[in-house]
C-alpha atoms as a PDB file:
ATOM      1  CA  UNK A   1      12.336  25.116  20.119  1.00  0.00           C
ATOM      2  CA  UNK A   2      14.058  21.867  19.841  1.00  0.00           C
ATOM      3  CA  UNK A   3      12.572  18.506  21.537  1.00  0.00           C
ATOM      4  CA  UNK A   4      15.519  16.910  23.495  1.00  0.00           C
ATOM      5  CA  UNK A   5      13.636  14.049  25.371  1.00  0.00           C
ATOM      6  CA  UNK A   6      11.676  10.771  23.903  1.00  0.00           C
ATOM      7  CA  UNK A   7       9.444  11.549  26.848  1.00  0.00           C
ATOM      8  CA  UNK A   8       8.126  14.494  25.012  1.00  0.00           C
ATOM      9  CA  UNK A   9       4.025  13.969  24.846  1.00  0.00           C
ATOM     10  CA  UNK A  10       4.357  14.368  21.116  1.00  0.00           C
ATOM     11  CA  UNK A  11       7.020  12.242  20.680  1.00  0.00           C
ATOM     12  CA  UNK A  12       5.149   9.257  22.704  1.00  0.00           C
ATOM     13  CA  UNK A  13       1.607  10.085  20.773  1.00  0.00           C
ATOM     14  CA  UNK A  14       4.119   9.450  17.408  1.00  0.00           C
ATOM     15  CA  UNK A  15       5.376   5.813  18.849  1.00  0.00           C
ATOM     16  CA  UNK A  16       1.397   5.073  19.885  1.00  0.00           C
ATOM     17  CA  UNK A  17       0.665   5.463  15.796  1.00  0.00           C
ATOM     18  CA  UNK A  18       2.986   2.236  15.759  1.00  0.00           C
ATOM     19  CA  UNK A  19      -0.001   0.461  16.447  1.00  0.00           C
ATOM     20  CA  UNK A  20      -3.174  -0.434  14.389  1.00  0.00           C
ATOM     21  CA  UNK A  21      -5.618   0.512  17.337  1.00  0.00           C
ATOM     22  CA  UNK A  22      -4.163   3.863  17.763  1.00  0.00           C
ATOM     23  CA  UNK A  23      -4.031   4.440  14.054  1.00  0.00           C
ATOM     24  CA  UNK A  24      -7.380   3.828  13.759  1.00  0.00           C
ATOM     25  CA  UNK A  25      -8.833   6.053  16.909  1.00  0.00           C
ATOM     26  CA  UNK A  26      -6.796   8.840  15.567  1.00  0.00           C
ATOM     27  CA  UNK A  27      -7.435   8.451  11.536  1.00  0.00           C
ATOM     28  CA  UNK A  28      -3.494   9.163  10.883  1.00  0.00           C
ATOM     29  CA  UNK A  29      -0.418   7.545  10.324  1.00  0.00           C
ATOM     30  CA  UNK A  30       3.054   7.711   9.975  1.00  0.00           C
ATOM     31  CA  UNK A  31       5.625   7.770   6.944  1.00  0.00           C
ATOM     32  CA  UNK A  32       9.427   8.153   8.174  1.00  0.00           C
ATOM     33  CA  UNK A  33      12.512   9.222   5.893  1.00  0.00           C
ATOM     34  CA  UNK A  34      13.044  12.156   3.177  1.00  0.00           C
ATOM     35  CA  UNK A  35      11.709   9.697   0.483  1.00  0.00           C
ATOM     36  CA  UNK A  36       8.410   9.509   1.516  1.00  0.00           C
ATOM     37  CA  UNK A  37       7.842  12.948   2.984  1.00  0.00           C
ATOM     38  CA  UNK A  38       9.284  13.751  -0.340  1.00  0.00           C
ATOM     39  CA  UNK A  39       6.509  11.955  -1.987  1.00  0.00           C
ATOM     40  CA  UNK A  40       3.794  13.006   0.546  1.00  0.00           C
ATOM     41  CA  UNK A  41       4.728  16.373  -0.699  1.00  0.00           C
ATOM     42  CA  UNK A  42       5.183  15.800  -4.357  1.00  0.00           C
ATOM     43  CA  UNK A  43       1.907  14.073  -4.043  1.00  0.00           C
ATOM     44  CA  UNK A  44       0.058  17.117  -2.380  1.00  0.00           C
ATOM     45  CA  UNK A  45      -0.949  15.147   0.593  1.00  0.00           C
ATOM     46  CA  UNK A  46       0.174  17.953   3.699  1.00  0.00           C
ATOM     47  CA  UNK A  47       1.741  16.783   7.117  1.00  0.00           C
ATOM     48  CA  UNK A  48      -0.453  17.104  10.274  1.00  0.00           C
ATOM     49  CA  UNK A  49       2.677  17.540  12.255  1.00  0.00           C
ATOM     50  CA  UNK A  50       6.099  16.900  11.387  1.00  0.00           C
ATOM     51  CA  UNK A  51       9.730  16.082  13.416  1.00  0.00           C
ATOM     52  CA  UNK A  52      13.039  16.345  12.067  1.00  0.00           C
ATOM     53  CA  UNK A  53      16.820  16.018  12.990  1.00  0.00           C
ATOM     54  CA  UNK A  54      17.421  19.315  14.671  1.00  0.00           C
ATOM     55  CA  UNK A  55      19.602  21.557  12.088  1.00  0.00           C
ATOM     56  CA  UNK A  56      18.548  19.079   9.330  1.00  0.00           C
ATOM     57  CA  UNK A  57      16.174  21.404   7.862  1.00  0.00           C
ATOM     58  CA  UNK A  58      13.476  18.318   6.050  1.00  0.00           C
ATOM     59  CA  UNK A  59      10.675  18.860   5.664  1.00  0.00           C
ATOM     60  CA  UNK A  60       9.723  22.486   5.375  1.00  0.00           C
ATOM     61  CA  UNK A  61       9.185  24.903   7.656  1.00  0.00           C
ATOM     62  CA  UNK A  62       6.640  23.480   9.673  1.00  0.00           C
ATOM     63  CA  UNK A  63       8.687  20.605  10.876  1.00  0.00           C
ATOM     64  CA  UNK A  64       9.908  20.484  14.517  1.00  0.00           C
ATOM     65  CA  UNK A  65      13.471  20.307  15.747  1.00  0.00           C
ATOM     66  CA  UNK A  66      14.590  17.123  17.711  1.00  0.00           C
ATOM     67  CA  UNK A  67      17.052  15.912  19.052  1.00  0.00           C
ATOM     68  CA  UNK A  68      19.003  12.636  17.284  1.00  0.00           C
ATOM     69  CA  UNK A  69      18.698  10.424  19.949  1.00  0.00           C
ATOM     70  CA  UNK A  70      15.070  11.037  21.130  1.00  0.00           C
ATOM     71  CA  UNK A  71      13.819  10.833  17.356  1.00  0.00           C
ATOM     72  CA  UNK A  72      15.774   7.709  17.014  1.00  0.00           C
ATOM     73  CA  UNK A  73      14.034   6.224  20.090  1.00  0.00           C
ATOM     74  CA  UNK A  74      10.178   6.895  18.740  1.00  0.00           C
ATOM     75  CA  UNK A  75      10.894   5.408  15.320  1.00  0.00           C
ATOM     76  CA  UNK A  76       9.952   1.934  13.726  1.00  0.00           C
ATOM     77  CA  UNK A  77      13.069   1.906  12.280  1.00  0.00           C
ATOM     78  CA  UNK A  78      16.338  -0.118  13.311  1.00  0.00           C
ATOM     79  CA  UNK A  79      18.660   2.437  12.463  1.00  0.00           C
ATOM     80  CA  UNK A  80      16.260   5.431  13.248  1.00  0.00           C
ATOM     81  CA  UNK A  81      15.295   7.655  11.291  1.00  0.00           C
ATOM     82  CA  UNK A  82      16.277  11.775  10.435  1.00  0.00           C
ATOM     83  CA  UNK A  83      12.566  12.689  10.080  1.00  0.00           C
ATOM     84  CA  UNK A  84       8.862  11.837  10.490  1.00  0.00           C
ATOM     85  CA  UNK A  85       6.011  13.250   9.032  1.00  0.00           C
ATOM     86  CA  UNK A  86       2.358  12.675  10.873  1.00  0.00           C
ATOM     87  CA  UNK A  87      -0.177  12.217   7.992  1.00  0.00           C
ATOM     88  CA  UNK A  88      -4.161  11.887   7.867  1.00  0.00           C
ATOM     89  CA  UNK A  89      -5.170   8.449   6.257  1.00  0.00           C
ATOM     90  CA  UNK A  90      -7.709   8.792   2.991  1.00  0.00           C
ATOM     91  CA  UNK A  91     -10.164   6.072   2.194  1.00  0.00           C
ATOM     92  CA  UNK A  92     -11.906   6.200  -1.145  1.00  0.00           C
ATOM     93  CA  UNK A  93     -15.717   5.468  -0.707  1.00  0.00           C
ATOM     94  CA  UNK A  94     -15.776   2.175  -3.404  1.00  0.00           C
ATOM     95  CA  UNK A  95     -12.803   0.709  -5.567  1.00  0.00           C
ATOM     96  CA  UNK A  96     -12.345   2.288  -9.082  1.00  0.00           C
ATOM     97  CA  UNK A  97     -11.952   0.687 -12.918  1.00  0.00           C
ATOM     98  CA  UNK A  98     -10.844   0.400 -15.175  1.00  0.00           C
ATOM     99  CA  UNK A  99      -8.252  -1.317 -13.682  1.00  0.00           C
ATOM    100  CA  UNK A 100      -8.479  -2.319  -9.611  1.00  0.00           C
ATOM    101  CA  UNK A 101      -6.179  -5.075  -7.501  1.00  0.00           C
ATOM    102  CA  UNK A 102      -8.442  -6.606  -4.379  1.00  0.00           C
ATOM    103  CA  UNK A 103      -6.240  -7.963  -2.307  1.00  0.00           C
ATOM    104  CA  UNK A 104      -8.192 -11.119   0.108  1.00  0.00           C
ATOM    105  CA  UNK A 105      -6.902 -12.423   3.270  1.00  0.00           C
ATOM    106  CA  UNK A 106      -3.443 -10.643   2.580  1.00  0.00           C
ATOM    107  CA  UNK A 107      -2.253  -9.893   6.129  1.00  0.00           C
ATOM    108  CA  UNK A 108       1.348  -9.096   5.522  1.00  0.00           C
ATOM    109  CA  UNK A 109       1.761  -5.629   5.787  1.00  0.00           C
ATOM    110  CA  UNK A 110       5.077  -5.910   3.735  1.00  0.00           C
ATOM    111  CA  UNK A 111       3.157  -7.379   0.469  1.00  0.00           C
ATOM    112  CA  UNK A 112       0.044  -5.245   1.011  1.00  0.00           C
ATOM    113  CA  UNK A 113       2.543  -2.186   0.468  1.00  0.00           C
ATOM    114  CA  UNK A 114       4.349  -3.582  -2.291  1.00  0.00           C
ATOM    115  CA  UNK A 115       0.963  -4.129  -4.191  1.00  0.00           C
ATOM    116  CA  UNK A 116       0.303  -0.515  -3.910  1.00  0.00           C
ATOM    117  CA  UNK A 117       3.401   0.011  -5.260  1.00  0.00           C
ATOM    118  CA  UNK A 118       2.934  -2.394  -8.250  1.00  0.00           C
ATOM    119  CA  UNK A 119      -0.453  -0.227  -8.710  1.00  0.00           C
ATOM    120  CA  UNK A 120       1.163   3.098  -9.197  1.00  0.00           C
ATOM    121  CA  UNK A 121       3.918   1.610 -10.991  1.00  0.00           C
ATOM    122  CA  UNK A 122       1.410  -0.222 -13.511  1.00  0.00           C
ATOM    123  CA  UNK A 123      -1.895   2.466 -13.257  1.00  0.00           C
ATOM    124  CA  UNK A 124      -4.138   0.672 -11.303  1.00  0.00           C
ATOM    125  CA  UNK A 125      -6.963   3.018 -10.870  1.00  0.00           C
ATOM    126  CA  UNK A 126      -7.243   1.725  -7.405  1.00  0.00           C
ATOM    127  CA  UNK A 127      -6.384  -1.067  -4.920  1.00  0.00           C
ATOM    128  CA  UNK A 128      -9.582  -3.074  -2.870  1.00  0.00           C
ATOM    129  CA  UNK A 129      -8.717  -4.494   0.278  1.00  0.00           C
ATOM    130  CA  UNK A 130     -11.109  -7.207   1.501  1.00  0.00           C
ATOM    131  CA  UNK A 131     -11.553  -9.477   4.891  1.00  0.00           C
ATOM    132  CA  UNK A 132      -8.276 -10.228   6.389  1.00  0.00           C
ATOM    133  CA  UNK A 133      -5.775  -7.406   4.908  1.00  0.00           C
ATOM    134  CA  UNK A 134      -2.838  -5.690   6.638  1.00  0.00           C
ATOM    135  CA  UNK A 135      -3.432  -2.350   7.606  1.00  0.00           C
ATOM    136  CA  UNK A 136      -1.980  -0.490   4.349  1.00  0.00           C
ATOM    137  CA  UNK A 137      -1.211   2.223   6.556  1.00  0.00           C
ATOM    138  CA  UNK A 138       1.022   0.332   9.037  1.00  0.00           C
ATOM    139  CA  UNK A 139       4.393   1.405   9.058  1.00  0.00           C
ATOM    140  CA  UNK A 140       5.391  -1.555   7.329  1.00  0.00           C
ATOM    141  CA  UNK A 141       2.963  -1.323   4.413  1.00  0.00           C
ATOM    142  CA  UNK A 142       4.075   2.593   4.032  1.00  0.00           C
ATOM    143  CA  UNK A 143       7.601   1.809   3.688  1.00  0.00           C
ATOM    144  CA  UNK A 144       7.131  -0.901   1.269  1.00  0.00           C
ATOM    145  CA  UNK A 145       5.006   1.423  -0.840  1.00  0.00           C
ATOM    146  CA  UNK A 146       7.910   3.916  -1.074  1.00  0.00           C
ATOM    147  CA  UNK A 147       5.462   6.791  -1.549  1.00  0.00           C
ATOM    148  CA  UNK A 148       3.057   5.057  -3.692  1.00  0.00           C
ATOM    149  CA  UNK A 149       0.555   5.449  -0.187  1.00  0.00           C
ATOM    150  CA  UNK A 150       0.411   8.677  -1.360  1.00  0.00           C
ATOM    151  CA  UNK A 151      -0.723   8.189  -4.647  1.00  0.00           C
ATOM    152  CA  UNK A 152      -3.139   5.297  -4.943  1.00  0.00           C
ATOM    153  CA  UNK A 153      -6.651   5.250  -4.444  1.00  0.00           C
ATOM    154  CA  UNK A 154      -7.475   2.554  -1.467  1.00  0.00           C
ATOM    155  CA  UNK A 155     -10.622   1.497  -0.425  1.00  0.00           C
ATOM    156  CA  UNK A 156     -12.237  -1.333   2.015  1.00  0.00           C
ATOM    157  CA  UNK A 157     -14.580  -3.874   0.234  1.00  0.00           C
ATOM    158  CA  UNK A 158     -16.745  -6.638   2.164  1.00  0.00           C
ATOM    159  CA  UNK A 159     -18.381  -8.035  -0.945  1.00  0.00           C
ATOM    160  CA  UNK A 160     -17.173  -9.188  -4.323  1.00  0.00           C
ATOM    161  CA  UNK A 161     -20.360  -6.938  -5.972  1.00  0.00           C
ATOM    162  CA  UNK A 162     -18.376  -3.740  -4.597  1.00  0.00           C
ATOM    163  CA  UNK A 163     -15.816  -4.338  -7.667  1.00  0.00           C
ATOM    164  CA  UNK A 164     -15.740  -2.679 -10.897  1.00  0.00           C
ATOM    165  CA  UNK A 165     -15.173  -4.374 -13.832  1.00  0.00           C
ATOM    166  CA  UNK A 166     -15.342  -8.352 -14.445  1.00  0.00           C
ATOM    167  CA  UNK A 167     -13.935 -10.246 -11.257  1.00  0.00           C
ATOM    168  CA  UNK A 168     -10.992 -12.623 -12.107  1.00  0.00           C
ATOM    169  CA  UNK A 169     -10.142 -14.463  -9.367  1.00  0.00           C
ATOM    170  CA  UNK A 170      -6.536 -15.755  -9.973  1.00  0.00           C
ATOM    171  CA  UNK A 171      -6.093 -19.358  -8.713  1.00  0.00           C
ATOM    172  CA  UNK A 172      -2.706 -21.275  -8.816  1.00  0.00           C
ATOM    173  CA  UNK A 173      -2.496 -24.002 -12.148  1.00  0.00           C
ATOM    174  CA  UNK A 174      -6.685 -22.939 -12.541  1.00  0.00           C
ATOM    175  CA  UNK A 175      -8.479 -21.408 -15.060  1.00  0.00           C
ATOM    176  CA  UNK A 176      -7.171 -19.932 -17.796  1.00  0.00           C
ATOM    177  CA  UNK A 177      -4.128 -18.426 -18.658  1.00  0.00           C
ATOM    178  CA  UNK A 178      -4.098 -15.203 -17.277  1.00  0.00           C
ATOM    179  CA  UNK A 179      -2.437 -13.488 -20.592  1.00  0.00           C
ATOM    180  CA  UNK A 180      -5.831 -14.977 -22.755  1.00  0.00           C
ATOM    181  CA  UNK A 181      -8.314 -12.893 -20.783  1.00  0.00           C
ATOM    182  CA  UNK A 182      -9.809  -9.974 -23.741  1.00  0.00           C
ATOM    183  CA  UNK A 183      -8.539  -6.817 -22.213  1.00  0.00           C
ATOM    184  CA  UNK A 184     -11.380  -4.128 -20.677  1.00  0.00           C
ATOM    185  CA  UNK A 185     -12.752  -3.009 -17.714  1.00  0.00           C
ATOM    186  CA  UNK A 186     -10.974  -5.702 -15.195  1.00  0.00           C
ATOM    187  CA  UNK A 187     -10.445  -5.986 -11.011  1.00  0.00           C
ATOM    188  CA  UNK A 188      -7.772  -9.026 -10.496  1.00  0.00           C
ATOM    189  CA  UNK A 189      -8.523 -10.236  -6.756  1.00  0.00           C
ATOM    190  CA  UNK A 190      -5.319 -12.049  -5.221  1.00  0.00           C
ATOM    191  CA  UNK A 191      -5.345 -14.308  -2.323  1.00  0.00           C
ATOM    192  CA  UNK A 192      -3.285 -15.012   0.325  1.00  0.00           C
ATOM    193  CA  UNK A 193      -0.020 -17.445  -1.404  1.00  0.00           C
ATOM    194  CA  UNK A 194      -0.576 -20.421   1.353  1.00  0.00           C
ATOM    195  CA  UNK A 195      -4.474 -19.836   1.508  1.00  0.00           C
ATOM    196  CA  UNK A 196      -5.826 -18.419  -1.480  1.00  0.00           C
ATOM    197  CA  UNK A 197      -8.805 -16.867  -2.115  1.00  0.00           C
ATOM    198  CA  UNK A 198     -11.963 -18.663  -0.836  1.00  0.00           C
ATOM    199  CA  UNK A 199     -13.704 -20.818  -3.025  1.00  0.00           C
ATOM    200  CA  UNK A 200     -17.162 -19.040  -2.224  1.00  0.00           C
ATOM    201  CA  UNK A 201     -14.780 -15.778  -3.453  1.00  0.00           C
ATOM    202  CA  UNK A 202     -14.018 -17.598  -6.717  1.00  0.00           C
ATOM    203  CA  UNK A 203     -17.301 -18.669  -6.825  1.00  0.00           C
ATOM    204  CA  UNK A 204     -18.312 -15.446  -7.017  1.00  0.00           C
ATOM    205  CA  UNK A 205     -16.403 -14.108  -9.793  1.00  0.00           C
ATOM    206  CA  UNK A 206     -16.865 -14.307 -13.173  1.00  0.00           C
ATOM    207  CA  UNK A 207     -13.652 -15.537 -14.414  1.00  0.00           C
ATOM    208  CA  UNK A 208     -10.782 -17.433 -13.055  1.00  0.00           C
ATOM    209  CA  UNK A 209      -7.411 -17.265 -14.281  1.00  0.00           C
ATOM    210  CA  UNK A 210      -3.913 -18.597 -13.501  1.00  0.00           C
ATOM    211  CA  UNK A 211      -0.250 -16.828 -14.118  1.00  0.00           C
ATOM    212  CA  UNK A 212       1.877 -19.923 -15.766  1.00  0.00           C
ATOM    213  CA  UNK A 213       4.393 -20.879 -13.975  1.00  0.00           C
ATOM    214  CA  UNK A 214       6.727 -23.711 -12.957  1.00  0.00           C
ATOM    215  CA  UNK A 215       6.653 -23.174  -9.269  1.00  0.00           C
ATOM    216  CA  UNK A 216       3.910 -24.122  -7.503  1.00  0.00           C
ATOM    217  CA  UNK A 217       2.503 -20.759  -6.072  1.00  0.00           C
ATOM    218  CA  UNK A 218       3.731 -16.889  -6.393  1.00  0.00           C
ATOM    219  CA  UNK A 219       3.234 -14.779  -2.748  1.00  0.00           C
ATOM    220  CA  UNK A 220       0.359 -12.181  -2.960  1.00  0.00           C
ATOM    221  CA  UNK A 221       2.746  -9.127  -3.760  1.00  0.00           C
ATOM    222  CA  UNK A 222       4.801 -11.130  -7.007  1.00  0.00           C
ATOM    223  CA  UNK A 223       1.579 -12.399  -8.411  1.00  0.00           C
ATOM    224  CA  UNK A 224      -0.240  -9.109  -8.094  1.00  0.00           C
ATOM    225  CA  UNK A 225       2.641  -7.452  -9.693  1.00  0.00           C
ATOM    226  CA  UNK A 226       3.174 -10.075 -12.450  1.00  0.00           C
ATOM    227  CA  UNK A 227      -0.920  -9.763 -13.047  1.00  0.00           C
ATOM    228  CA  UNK A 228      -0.706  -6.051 -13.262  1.00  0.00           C
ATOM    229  CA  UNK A 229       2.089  -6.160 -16.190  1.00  0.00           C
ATOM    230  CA  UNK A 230      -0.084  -8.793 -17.781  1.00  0.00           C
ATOM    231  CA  UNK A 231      -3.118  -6.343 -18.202  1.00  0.00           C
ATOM    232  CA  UNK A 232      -1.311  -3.296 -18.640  1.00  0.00           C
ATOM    233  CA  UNK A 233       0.711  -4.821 -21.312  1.00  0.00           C
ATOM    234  CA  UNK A 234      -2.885  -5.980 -22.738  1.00  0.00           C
ATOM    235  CA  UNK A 235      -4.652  -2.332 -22.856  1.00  0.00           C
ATOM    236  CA  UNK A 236      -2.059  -0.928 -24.669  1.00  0.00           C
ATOM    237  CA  UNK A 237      -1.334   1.802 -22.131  1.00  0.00           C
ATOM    238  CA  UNK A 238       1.926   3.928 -22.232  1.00  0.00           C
ATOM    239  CA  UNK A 239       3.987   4.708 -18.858  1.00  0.00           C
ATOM    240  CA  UNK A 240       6.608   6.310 -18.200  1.00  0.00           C
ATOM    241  CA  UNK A 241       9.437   3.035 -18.213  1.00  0.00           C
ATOM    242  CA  UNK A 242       9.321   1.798 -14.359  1.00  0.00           C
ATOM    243  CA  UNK A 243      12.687   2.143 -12.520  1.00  0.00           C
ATOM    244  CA  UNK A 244      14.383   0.124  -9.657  1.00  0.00           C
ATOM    245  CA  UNK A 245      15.109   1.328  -6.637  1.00  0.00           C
END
């Protein structure tokens, strides 16, 4: 059977998952392109449903023939898209060490899927995601993962004593210098770039530290990244060397 209309009841349930309230009534999401059904799979993480290109053959078996133009019409994507996998979102009941990323106030989707990127990338054990975050599992956030969604640990925090490890708060030109802190059991919590983190947040922690630079500020997604290499580099831990894409 192939699907030749956008009207399709499927098709209009898969452009619903678009939004956050839907998303979160249903418990799934969506990840469009080979890449990341290529990682979803790769990562053992099965499709609920799945719609492809007719003839295209992605996705496996299970995947369901549709037309170009009606697929192109239900995705998030300008330029469409040639398939689109319907997943079921995973929450992990509390943040794990030895090395976690919260993420406070960060309500760009875009960075909040580049951080979870920057995790995989780097071994974060897990990424926190406190008052104020993006949806991770926005469309937005799952592209700019490119697959890492599928592979790091993500869980919802409402209070700094949920984190493992000591709490550095990192605060632009405050504290100390982020590459000084001892290395150990460690979750960095990032701020938004124009807000920061709260000062009762910083308050709370037990360390504050700052990356050097000579700009004034990084946005949530560089300094996260940059803060990542810092304590990887600092534990002595061996990855695989990280490529661009």
């Amino acid at each position: 059977m192939t699907i030749t209309s956008q009207h399709n009841p499927a098709l209009k349930q898969l452009r619903r998952l678009a939004r956050k309230h839907d998303r979160e009534r249903s418990g799934m999401f969506l990840a469009e392109g080979e890449d990341l059904i290529a990682a979803a799979e790769q990562a053992g993480w099965p499709a609920e449903e799945g719609y492809r290109v007719a003839g295209s053959e992605l996705g496996g078996k299970d995947f369901i023939d549709v037309e170009q133009t009606a697929l192109a019409a239900v995705s998030t994507l300008g330029s469409g898209t040639r398939v689109i996998g319907v997943y079921e979102q995973r929450w992990a009941e509390k943040p794990k060490g030895p090395l976690c990323v919260c993420l406070h106030g960060v309500s760009d989707p875009g960075n909040v899927g580049t951080v979870l990127r920057s995790a995989k990338a780097f071994g974060a054990s897990s990424v926190a995601l406190g008052p104020g975050c993006a949806d991770p599992y926005a469309p937005k956030a799952v592209r700019a993962s490119m697959g890492a969604i599928f592979d790091v640990e993500i869980a919802h925090v409402e209070s700094i004593a949920e984190l493992p490890g000591e709490r550095v708060a990192l605060v632009a030109h405050a504290g100390e210098p982020l590459g000084g802190l001892a290395p150990g059991p460690v979750t960095l919590l990032v701020g938004a770039e124009r807000e920061g983190l709260p000062a009762e947040v910083v308050a709370a922690c037990e360390r504050t530290a700052h990356i050097p630079i000579a700009a004034e500020s990084l946005n949530a997604a560089m300094a996260a990244t940059v803060a990542l290499y810092e304590m990887t580099r600092r534990s002595g831990r061996d990855h695989d060397t990280v490529t661009t894409k």
